[in-house]
Structures are given as C-alpha cells and as structure tokens.
N, C-alpha and C. Protein backbone atom coordinates (compact mmCIF):
# COMPACT_ATOMS: atom_id res chain seq x y z
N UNK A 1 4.97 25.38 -27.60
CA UNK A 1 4.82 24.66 -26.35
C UNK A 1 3.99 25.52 -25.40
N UNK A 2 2.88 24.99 -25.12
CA UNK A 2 2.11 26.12 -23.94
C UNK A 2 2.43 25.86 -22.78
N UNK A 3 2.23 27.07 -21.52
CA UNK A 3 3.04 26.79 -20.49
C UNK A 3 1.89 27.05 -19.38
N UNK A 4 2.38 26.79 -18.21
CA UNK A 4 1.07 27.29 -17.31
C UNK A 4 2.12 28.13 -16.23
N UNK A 5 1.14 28.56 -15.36
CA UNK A 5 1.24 29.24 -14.18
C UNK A 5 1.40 28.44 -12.94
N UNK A 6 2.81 27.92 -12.19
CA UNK A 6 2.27 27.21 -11.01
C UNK A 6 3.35 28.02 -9.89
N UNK A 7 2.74 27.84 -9.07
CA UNK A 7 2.90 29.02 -7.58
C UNK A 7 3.89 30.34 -8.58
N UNK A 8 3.29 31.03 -9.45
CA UNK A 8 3.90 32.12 -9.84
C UNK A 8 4.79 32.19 -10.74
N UNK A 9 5.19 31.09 -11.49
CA UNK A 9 5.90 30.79 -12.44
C UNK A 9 5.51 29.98 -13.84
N UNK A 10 6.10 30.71 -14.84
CA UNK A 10 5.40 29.61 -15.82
C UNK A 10 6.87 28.70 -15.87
N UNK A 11 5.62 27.47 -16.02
CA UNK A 11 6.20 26.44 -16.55
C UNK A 11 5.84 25.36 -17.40
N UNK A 12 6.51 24.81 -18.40
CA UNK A 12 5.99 24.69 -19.84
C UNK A 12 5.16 23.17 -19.26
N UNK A 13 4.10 22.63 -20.12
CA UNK A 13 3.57 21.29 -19.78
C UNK A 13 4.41 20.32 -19.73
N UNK A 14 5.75 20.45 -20.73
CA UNK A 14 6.64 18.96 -21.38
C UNK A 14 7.09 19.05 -19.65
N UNK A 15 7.81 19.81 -19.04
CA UNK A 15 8.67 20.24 -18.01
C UNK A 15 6.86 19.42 -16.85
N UNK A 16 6.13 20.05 -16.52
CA UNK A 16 5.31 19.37 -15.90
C UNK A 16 5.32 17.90 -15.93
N UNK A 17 5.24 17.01 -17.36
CA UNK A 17 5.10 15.87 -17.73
C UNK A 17 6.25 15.08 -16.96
N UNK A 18 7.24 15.61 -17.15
CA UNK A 18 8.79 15.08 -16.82
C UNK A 18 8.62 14.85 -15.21
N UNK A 19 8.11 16.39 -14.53
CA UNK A 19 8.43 16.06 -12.95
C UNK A 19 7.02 15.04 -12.44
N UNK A 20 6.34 14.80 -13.21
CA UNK A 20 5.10 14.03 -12.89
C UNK A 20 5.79 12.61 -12.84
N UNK A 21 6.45 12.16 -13.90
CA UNK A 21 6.91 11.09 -13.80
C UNK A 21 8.07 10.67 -12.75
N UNK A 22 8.92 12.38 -12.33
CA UNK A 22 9.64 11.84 -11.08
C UNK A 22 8.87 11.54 -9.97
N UNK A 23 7.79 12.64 -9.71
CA UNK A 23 6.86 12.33 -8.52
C UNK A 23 5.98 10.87 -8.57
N UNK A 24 5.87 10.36 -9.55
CA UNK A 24 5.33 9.21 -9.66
C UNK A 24 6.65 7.92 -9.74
N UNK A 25 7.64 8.18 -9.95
CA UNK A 25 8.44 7.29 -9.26
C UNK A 25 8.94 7.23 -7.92
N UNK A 26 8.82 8.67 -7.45
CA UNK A 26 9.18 8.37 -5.92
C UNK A 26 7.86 8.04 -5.43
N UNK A 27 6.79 8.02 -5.82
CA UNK A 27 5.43 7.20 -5.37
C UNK A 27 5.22 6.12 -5.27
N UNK A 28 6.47 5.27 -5.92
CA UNK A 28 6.59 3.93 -5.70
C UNK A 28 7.01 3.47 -4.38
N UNK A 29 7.65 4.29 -3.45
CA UNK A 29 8.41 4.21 -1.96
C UNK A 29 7.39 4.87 -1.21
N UNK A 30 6.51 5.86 -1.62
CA UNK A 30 6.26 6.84 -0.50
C UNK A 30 4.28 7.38 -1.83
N UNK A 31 3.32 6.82 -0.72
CA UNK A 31 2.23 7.02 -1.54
C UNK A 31 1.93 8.86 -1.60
N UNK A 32 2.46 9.62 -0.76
CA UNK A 32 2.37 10.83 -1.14
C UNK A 32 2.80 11.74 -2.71
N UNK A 33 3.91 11.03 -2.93
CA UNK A 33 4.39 11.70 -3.84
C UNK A 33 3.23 11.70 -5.36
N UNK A 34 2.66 10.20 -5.44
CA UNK A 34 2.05 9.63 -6.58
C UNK A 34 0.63 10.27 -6.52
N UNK A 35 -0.08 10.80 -5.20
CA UNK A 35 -1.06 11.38 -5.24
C UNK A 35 -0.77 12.77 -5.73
N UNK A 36 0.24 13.48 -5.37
CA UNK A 36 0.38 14.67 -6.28
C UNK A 36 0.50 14.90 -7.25
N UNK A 37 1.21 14.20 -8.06
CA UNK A 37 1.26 13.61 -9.38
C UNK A 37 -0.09 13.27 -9.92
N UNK A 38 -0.96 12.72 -9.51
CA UNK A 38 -2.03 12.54 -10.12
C UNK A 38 -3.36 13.35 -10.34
N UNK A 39 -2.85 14.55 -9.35
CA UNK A 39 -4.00 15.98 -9.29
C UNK A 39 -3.08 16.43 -10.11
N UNK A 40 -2.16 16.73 -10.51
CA UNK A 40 -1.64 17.18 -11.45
C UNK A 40 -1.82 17.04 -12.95
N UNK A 41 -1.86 15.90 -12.97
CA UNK A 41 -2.14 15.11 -14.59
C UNK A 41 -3.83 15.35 -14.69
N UNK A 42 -4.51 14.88 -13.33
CA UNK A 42 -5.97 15.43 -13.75
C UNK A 42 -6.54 16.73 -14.31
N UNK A 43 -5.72 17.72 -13.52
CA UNK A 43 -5.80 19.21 -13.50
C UNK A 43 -5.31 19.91 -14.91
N UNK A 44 -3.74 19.22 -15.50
CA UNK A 44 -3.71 19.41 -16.82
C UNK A 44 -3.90 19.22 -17.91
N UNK A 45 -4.68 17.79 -17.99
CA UNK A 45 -4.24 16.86 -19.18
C UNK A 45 -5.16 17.97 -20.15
N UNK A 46 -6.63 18.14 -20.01
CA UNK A 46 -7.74 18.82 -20.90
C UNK A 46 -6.84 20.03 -21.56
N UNK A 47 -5.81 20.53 -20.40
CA UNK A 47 -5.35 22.02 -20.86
C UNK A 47 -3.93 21.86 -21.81
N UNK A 48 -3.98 20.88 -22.31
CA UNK A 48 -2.41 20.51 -22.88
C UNK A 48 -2.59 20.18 -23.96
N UNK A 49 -1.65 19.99 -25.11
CA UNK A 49 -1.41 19.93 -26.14
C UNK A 49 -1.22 18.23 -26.43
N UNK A 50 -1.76 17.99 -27.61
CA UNK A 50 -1.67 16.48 -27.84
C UNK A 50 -0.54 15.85 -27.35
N UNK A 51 0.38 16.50 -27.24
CA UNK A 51 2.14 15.86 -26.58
C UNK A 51 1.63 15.37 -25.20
N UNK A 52 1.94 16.33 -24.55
CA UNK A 52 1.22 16.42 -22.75
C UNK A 52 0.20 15.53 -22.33
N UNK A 53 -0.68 16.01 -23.56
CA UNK A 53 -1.95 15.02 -23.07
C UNK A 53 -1.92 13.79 -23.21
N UNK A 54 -0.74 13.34 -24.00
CA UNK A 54 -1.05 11.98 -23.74
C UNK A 54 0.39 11.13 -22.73
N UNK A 55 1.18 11.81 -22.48
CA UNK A 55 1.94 11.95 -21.01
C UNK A 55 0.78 11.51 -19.89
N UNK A 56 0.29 12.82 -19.89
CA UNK A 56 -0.45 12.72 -18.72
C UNK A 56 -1.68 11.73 -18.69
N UNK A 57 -2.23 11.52 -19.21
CA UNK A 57 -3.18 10.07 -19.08
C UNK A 57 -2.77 8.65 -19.58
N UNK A 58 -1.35 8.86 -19.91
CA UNK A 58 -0.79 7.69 -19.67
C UNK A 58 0.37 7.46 -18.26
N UNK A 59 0.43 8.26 -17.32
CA UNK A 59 0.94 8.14 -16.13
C UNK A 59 -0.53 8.22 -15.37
N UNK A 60 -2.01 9.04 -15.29
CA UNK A 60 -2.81 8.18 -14.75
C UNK A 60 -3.05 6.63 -15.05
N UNK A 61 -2.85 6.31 -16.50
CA UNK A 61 -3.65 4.82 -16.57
C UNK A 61 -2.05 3.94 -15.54
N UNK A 62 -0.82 4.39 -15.59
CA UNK A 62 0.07 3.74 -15.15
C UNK A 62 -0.30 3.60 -13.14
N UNK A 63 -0.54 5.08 -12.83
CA UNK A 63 -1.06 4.91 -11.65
C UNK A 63 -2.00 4.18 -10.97
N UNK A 64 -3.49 3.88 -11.81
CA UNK A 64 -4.58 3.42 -11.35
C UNK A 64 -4.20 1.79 -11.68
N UNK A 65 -3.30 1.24 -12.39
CA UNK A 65 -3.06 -0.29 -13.02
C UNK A 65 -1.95 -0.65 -11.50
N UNK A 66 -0.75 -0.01 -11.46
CA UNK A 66 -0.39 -0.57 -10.06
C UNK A 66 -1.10 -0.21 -9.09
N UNK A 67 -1.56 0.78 -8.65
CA UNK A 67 -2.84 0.91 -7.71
C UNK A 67 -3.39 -0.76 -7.77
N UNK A 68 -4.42 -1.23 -9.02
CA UNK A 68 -4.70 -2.45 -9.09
C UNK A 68 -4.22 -3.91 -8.52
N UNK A 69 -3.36 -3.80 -8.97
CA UNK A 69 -2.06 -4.59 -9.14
C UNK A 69 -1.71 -5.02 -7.76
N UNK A 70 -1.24 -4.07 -7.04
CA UNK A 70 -0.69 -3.62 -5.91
C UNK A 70 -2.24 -4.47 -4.79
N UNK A 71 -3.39 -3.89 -4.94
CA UNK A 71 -4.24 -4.46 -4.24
C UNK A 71 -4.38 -6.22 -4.73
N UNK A 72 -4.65 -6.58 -5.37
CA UNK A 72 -4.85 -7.71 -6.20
C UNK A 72 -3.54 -8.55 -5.29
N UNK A 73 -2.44 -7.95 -5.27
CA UNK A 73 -1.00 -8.75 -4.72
C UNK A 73 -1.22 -8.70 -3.19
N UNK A 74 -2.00 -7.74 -3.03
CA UNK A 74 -2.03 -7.65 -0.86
C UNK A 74 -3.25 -8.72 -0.69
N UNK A 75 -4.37 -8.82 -1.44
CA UNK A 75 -5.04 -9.71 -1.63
C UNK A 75 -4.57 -11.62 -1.10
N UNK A 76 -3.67 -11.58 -2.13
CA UNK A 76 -3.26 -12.92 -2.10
C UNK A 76 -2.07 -13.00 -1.16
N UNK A 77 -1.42 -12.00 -0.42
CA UNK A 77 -0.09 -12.09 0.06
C UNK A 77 0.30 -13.46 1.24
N UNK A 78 -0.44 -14.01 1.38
CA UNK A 78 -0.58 -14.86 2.36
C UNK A 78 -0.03 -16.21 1.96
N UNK A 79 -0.08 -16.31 0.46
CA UNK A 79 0.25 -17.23 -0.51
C UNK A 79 1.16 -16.57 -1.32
N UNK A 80 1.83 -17.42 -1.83
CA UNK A 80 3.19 -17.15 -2.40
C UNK A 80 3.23 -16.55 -3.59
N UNK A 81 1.87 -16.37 -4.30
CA UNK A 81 1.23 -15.59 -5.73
C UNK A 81 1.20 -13.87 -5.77
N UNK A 82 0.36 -13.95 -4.34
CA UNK A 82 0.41 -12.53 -3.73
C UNK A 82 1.72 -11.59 -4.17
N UNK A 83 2.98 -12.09 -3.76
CA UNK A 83 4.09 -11.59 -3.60
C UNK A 83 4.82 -11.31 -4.95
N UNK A 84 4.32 -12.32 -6.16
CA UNK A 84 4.50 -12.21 -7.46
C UNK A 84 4.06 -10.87 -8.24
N UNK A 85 2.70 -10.82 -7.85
CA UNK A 85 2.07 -9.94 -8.07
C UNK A 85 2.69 -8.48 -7.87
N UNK A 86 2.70 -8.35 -6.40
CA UNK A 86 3.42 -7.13 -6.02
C UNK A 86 4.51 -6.74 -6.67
N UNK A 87 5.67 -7.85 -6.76
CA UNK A 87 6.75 -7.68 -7.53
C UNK A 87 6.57 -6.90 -9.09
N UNK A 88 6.04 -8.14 -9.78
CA UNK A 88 5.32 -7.63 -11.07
C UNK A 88 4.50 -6.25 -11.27
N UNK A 89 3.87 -5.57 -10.24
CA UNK A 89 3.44 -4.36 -10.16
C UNK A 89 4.38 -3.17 -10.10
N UNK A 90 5.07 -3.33 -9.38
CA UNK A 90 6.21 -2.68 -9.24
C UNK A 90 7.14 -2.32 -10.30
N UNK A 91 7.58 -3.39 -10.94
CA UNK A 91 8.14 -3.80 -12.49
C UNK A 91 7.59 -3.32 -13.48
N UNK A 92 5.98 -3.43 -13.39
CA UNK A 92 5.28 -2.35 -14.70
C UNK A 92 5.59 -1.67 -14.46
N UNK A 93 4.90 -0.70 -13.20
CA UNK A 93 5.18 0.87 -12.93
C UNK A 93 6.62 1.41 -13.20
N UNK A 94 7.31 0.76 -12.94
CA UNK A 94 8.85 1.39 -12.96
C UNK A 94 9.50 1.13 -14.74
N UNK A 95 9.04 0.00 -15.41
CA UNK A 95 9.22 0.19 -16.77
C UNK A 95 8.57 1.01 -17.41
N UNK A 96 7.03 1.43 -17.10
CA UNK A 96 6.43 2.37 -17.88
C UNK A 96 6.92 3.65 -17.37
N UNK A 97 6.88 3.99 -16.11
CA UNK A 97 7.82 5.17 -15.93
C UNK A 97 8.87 5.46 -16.67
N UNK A 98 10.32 4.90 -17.10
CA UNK A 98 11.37 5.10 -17.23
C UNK A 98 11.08 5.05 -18.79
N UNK A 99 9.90 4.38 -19.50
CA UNK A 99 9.65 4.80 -20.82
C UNK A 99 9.06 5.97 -21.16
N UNK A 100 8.11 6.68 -20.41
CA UNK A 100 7.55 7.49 -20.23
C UNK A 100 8.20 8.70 -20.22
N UNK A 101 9.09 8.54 -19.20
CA UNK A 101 10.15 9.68 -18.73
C UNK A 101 10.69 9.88 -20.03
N UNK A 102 11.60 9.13 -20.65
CA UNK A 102 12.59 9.37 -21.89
C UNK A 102 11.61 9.80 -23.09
N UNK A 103 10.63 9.38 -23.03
CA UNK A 103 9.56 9.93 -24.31
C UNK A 103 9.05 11.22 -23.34
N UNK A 104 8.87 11.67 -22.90
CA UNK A 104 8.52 13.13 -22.14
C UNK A 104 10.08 13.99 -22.27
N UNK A 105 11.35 13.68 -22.14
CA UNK A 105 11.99 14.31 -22.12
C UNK A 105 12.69 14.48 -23.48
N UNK A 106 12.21 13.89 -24.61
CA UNK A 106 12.55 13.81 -25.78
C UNK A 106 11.36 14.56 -26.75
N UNK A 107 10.52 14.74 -25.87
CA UNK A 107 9.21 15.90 -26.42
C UNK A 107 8.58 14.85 -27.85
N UNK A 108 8.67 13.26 -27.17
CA UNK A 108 7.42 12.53 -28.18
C UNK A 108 6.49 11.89 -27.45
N UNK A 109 5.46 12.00 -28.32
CA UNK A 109 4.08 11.64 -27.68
C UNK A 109 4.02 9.89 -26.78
N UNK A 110 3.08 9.65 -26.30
CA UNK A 110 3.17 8.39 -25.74
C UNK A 110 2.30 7.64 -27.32
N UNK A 111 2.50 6.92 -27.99
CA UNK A 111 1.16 6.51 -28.95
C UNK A 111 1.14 4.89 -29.07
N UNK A 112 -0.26 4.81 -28.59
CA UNK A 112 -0.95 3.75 -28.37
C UNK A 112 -0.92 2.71 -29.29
C-alpha cells in the first residue's frame, strides 16, 4: 500500500480514498467540503496504485455528474421537473458515495 505525506504525516492512499468520500458526502450540505475533496483526488489519483486510482476518479466523475445534475435541476426549478432532478442528483451522489465508501474501505477497486 503506498502512502503519502500530508501536513507531516504519512498516510496510506486507501485511508485518503475513504476520507475523500466523507468529505464528498458532507459536500452534499456544504459546497466546501466537495471542493477539497476534489484537489485531493486530482492531486493523487496519477500517484496511486490501481486500487486508489480508481477511487479517486470515480468520486471525481461522481462529483462533476451531480455538479451536472444539480445545474440541469436549478435550470428547470421553476417547473415541477426541476425539483425531480435535484432530488435524483442527490440520490446518485449519495448511492455512489455509500458504494464507493464500502469498496474503499474493503480495499476493492471501483471496476467499470
């Protein structure tokens, strides 16, 4: 398992992968958290091991799809579709999270 260096500590990628996916669930309430999370996954994915790496660019593709999603639903919100949308965005992100999470904390790959 390779590990990195963050503020002075190593810490292994799987352990990165895991808190990415908490920071990207509390990004669902609060857009700060999900932007950190996502310099994160950018910053590691190249430096990680096929496990990690595919963690981490599958919590970007999860980020940038409700990102989508999320606009697409503010779009229409005016109409009663809008609000579907949002819902349904929300619902991906938080199912692919909580799959994500348990395959990150079980040290198996995400595979496509």
């Amino acid at each position: 398992m390779e590990t990195s260096k963050i503020l002075g500590f190593n810490v292994s990628n799987n352990t990165l992968a895991c808190v990415n996916y908490v920071l990207l669930f509390f990004g669902l309430f609060s857009f700060f958290p999900a932007v950190i999370a996502i310099i994160l996954a950018y910053a590691y994915k190249n430096n990680s091991d096929y496990l990690n790496k595919s963690h981490f660019e599958f919590q970007i593709e999860t980020f940038w799809s409700f990102i989508l999603l999320f606009i697409v639903g503010s779009l229409f919100v005016f109409m009663w579709i809008g609000w579907i949308v949002i819902w349904f965005a929300y619902l991906f992100a938080f199912l692919r999270l909580c799959s994500g999470f348990r395959k990150a904390f079980n040290e198996t790959p995400i595979v496509w």
